[in-house]
Protein backbone atom coordinates (compact mmCIF):
# COMPACT_ATOMS: atom_id res chain seq x y z
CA UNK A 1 -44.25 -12.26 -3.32
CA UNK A 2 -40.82 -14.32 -4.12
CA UNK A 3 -40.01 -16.70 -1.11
CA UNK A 4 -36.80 -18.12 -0.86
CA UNK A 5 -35.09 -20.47 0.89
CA UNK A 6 -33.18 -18.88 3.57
CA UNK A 7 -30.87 -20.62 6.49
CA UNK A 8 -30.60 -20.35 9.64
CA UNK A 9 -27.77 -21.15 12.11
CA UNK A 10 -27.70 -21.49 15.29
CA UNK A 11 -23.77 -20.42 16.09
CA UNK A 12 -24.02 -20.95 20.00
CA UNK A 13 -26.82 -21.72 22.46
CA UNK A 14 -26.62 -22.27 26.02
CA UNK A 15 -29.66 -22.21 28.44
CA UNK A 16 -30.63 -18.68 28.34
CA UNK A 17 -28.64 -17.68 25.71
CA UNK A 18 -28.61 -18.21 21.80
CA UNK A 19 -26.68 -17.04 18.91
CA UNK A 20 -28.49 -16.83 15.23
CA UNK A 21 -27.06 -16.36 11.80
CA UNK A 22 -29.69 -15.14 9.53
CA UNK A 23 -28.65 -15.87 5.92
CA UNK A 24 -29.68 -12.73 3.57
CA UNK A 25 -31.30 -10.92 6.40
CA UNK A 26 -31.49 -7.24 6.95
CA UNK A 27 -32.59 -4.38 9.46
CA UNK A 28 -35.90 -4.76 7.95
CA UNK A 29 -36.43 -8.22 9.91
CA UNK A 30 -33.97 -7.78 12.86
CA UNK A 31 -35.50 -4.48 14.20
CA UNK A 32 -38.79 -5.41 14.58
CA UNK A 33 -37.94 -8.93 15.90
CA UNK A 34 -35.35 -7.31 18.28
CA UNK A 35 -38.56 -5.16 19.60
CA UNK A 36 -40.73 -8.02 19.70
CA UNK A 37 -38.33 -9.53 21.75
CA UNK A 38 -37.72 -6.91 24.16
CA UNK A 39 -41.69 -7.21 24.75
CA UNK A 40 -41.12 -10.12 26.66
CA UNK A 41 -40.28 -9.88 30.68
CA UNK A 42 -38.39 -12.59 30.20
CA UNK A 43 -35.60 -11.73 27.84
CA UNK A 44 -32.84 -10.08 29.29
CA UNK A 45 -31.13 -8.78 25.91
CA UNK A 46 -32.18 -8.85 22.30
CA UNK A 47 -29.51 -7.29 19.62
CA UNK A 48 -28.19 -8.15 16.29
CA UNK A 49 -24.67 -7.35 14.88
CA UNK A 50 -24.21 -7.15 11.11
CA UNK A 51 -20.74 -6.27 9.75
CA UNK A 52 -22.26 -4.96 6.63
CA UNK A 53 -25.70 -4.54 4.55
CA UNK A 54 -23.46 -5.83 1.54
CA UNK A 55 -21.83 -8.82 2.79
CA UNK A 56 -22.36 -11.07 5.93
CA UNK A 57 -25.49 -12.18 7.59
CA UNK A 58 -26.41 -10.65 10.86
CA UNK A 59 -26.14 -12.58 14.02
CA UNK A 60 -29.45 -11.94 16.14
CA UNK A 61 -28.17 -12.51 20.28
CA UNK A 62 -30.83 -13.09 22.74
CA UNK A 63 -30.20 -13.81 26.58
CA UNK A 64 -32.97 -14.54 28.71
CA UNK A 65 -33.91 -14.00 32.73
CA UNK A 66 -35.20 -17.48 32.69
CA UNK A 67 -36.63 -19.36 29.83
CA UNK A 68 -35.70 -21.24 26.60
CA UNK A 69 -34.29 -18.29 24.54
CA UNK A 70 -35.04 -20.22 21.24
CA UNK A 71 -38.99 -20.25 21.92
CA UNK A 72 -38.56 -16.56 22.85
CA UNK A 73 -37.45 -16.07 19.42
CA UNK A 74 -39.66 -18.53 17.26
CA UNK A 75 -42.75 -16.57 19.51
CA UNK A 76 -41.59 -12.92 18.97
CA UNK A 77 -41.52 -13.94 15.04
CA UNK A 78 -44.80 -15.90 15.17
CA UNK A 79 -46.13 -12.49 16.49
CA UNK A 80 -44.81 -10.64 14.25
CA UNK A 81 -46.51 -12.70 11.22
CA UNK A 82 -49.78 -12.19 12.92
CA UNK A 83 -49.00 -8.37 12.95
CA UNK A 84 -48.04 -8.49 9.17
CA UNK A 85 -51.03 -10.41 8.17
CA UNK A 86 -53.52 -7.98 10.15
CA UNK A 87 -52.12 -4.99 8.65
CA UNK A 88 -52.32 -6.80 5.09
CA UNK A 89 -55.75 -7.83 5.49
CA UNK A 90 -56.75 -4.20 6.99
CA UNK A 91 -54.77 -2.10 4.01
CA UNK A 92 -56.35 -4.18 1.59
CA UNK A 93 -59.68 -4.02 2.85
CA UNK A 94 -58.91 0.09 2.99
CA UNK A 95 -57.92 0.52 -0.55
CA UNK A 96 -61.20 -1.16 -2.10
């Protein structure tokens, strides 16, 4: 798998609130972080806007009932990596 360096930007933050740019970012990331997200009691809202799946990066929004909105979103994806890497490990381990 090809990793590459990809940037993030955080375009406003507040308290409960934060505003991420996701450099070359797509639905397949955003949705299932957006879900993640809305797992959590704690956040309030979790949406993305893109202007288009040619040009622009999406900007992921996430405001929170109480809580650091930036941990809510470096948790959701830390979750979401454990997901991945189960369902690797359990395909794999089906196909043999």
């Amino acid at each position: 798998m090809h990793e590459e360096n990809k940037k993030i930007k955080i375009i406003e933050r507040t308290e409960h609130m934060v505003k991420i740019e996701l450099e070359g970012e797509d639905h397949t990331l955003l949705v299932p972080l957006t879900s993640k997200l809305l797992e959590n009691e704690k956040v309030a809202i979790a949406t993305y806007s893109m202007k288009s799946t040619l040009r622009g990066n999406p900007v992921l929004y996430v405001k929170m009932r109480e809580g650091d909105p930036l941990e809510a979103v470096i948790s959701a994806a830390s979750s979401l990596v454990s997901e991945f890497e189960e369902f690797e490990s359990r395909y794999k381990a089906a196909i043999v």
